[in-house]
N, C-alpha and C. Protein backbone atom coordinates (compact mmCIF):
# COMPACT_ATOMS: atom_id res chain seq x y z
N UNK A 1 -12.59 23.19 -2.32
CA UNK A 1 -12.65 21.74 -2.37
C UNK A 1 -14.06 21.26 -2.07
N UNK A 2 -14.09 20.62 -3.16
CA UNK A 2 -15.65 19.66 -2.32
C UNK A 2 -15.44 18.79 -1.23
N UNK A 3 -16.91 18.57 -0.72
CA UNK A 3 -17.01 17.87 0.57
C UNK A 3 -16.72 16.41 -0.18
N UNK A 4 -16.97 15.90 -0.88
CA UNK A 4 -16.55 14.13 -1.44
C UNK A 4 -14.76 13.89 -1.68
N UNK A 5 -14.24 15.19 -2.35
CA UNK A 5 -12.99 14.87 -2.61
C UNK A 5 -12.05 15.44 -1.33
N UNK A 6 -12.84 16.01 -0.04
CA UNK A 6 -12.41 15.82 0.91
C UNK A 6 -12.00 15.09 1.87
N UNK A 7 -13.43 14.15 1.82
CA UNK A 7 -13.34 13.00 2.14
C UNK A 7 -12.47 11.81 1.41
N UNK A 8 -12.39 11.70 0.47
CA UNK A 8 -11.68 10.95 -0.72
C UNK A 8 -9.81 10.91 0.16
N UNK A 9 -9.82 12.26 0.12
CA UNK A 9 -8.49 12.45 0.52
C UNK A 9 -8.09 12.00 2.08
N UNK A 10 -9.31 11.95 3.06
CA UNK A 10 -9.07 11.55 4.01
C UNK A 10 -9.15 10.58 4.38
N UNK A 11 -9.48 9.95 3.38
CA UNK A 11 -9.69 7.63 2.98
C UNK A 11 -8.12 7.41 2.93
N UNK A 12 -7.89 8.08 2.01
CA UNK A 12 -6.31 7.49 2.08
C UNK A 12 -5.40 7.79 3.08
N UNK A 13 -5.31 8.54 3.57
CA UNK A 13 -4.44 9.29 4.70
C UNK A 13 -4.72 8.26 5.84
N UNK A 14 -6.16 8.34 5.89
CA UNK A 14 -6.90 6.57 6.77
C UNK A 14 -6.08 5.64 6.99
N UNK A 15 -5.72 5.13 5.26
CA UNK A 15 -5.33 3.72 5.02
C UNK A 15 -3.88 3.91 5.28
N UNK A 16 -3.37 5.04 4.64
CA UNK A 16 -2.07 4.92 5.00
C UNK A 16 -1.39 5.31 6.10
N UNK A 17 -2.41 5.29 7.46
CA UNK A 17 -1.19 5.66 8.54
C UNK A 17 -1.47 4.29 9.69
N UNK A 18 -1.28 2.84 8.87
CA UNK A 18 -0.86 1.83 9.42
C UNK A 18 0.28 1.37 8.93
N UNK A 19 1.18 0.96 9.80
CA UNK A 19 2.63 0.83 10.02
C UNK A 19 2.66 -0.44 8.76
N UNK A 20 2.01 -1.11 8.91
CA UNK A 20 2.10 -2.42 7.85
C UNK A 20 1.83 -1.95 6.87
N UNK A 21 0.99 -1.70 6.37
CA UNK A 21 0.28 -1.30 5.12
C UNK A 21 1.51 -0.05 4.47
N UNK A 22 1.92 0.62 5.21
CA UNK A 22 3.21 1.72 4.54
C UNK A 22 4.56 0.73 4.27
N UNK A 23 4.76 -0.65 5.30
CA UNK A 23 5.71 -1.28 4.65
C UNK A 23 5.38 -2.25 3.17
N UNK A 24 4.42 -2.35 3.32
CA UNK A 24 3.93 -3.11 2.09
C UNK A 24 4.52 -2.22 0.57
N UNK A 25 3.91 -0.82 0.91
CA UNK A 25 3.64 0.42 -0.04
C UNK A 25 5.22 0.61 -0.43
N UNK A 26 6.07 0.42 0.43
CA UNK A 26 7.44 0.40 0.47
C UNK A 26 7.96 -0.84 -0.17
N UNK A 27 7.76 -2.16 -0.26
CA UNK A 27 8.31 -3.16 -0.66
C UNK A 27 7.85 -3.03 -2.69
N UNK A 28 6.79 -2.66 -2.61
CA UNK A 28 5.68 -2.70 -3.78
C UNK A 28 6.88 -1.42 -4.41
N UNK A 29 7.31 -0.75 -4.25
CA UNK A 29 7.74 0.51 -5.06
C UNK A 29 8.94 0.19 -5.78
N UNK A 30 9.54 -0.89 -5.67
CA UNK A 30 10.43 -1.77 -6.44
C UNK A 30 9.75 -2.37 -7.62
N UNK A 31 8.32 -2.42 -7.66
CA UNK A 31 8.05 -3.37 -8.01
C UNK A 31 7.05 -4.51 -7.96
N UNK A 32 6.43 -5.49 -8.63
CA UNK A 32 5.74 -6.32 -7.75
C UNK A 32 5.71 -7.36 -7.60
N UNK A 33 5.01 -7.98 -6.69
CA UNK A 33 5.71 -9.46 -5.27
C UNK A 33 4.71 -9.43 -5.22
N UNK A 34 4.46 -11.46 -5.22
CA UNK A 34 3.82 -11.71 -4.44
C UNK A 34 3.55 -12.01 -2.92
N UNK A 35 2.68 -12.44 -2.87
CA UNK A 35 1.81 -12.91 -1.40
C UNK A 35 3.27 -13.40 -0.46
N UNK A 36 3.82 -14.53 -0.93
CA UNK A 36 4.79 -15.40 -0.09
C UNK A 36 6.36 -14.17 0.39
N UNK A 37 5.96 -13.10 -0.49
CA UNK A 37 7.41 -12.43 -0.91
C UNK A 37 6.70 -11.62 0.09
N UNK A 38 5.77 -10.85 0.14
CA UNK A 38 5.65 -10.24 1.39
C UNK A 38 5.69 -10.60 2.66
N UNK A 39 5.43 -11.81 2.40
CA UNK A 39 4.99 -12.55 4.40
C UNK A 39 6.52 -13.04 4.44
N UNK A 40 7.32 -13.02 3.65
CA UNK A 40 8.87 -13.24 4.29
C UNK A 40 9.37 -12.05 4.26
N UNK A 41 9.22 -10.71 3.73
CA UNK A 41 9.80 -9.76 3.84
C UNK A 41 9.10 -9.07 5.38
N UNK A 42 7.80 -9.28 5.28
CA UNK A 42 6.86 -8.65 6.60
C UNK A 42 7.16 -9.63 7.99
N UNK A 43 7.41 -10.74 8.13
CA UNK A 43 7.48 -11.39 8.87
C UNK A 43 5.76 -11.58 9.60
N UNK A 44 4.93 -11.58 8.81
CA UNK A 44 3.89 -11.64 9.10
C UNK A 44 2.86 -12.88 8.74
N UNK A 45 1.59 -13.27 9.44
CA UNK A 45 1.13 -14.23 9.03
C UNK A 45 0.18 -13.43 7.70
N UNK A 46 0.30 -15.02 6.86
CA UNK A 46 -0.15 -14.58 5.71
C UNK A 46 -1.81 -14.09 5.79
N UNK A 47 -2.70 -14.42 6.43
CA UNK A 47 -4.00 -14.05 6.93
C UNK A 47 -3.93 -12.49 7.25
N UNK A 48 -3.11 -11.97 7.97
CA UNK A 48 -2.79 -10.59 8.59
C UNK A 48 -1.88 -9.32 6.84
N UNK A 49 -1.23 -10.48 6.24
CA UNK A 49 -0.96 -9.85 4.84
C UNK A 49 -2.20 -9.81 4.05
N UNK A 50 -2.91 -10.55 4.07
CA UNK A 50 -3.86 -10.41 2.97
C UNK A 50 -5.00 -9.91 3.65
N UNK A 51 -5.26 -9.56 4.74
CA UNK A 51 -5.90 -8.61 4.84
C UNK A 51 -5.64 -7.24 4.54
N UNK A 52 -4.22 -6.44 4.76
CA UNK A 52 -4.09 -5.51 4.42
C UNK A 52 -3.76 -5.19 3.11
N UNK A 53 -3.43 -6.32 2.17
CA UNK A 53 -3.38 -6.20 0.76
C UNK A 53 -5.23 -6.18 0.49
N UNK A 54 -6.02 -6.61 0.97
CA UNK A 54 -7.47 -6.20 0.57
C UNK A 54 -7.69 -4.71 1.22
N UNK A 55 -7.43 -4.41 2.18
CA UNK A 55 -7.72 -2.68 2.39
C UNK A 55 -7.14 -1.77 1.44
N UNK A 56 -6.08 -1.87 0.75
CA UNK A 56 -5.05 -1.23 0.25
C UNK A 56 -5.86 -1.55 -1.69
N UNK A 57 -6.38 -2.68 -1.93
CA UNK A 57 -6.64 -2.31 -3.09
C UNK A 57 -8.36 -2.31 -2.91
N UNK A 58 -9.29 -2.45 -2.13
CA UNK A 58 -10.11 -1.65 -1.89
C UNK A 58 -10.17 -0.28 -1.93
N UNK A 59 -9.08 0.29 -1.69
CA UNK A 59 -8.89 2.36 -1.77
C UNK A 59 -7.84 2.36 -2.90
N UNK A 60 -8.15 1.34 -4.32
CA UNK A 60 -6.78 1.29 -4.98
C UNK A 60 -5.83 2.31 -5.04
N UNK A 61 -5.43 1.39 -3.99
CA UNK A 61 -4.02 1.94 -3.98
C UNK A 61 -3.10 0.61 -4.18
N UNK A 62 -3.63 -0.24 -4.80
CA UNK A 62 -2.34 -1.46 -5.08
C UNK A 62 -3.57 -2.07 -5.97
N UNK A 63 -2.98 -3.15 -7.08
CA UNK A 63 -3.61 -3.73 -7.57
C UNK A 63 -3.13 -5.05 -7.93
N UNK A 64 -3.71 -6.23 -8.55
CA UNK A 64 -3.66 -7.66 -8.33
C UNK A 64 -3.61 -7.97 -9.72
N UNK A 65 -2.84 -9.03 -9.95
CA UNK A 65 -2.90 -10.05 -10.61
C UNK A 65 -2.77 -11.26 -10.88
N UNK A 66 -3.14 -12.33 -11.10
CA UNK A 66 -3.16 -14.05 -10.91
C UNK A 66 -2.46 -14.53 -12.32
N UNK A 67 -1.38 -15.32 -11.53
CA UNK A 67 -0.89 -16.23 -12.84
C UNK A 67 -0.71 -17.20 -12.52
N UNK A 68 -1.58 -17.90 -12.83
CA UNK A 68 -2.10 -19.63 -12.38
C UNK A 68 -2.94 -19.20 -10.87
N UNK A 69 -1.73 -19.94 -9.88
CA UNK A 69 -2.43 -20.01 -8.15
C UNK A 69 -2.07 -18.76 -7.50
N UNK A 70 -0.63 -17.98 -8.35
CA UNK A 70 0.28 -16.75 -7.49
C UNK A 70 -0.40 -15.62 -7.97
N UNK A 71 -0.54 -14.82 -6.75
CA UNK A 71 -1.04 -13.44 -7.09
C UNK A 71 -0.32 -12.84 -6.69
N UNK A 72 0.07 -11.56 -7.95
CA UNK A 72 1.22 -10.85 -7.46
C UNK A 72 0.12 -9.12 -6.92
N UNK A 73 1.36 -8.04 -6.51
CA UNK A 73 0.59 -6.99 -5.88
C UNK A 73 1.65 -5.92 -6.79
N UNK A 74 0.81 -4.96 -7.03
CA UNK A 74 1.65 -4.07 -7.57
C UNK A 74 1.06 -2.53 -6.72
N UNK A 75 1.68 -1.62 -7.12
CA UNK A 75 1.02 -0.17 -6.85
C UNK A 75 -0.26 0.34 -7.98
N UNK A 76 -0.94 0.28 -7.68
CA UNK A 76 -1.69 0.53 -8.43
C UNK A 76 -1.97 2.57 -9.38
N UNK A 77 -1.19 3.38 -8.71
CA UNK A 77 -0.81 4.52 -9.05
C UNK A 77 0.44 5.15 -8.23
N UNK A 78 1.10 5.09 -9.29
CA UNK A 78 2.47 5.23 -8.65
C UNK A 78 2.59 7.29 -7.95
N UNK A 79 1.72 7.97 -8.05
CA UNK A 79 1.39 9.25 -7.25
C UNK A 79 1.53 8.48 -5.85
N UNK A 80 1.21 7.67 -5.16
CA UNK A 80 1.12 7.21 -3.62
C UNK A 80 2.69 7.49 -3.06
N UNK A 81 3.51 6.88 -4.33
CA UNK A 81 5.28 7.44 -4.04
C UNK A 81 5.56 8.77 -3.91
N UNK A 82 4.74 9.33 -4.76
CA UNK A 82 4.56 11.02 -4.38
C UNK A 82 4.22 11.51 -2.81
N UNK A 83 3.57 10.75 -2.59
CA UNK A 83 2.90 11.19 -1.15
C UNK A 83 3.97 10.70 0.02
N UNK A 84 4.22 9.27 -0.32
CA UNK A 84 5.41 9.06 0.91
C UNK A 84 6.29 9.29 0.95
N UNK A 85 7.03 9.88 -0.60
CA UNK A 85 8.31 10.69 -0.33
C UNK A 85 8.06 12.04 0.22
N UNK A 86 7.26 12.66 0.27
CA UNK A 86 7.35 14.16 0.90
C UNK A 86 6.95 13.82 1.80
N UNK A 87 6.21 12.87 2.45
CA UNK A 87 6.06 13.10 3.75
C UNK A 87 7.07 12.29 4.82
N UNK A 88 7.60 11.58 3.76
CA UNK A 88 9.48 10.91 4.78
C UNK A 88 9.89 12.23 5.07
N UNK A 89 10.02 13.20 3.53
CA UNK A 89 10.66 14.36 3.57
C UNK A 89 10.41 15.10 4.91
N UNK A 90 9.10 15.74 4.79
CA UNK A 90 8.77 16.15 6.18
C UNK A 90 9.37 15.72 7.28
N UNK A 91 9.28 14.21 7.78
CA UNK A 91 9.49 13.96 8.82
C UNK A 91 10.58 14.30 9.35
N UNK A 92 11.62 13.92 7.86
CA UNK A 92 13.33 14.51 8.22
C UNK A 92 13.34 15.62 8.12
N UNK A 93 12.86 16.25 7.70
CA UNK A 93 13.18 18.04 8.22
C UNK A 93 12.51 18.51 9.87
N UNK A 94 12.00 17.94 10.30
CA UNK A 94 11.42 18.01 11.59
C UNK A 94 12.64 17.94 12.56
């Protein structure tokens, strides 16, 4: 392995071991929602959502789109489902 796609791999592992940001990754795998649909599903303020919707497609791993004022969020490579199903997996075999 190279030293960049080492690192590469350890950006995401980064991003994804905040508790919010994995429920987001979870709501998004249905599908995609916007802004308002997360902060009622997250129970979160919308300032605290859209920050972690900017970390998350900064390391795209989600991506955006505007229709009119609503921006919706999608997964931006659906491999990320790859990653959190084996590692739910893991956890339940533990």
């Amino acid at each position: 392995m190279e030293a960049q796609e080492i690192k590469a791999v350890s950006q995401i592992f980064k991003v994804l071991s905040d508790p919010n940001r994995l429920k987001i990754l979870l709501l998004l795998k249905d599908g995609e929602k916007n802004v308002s649909t997360l902060i009622e599903n997250l129970g979160m303020e919308q300032s605290a959502v859209s920050h972690q919707l900017k970390l998350l497609r900064e390391n795209k791993i989600v991506k955006s789109r505007k229709e009119g004022k609503i921006v919706f969020y999608s997964l931006d490579d659906h491999h990320i489902l790859d990653i959190l199903e084996q590692t739910f997996q893991h956890v339940e075999h533990r």
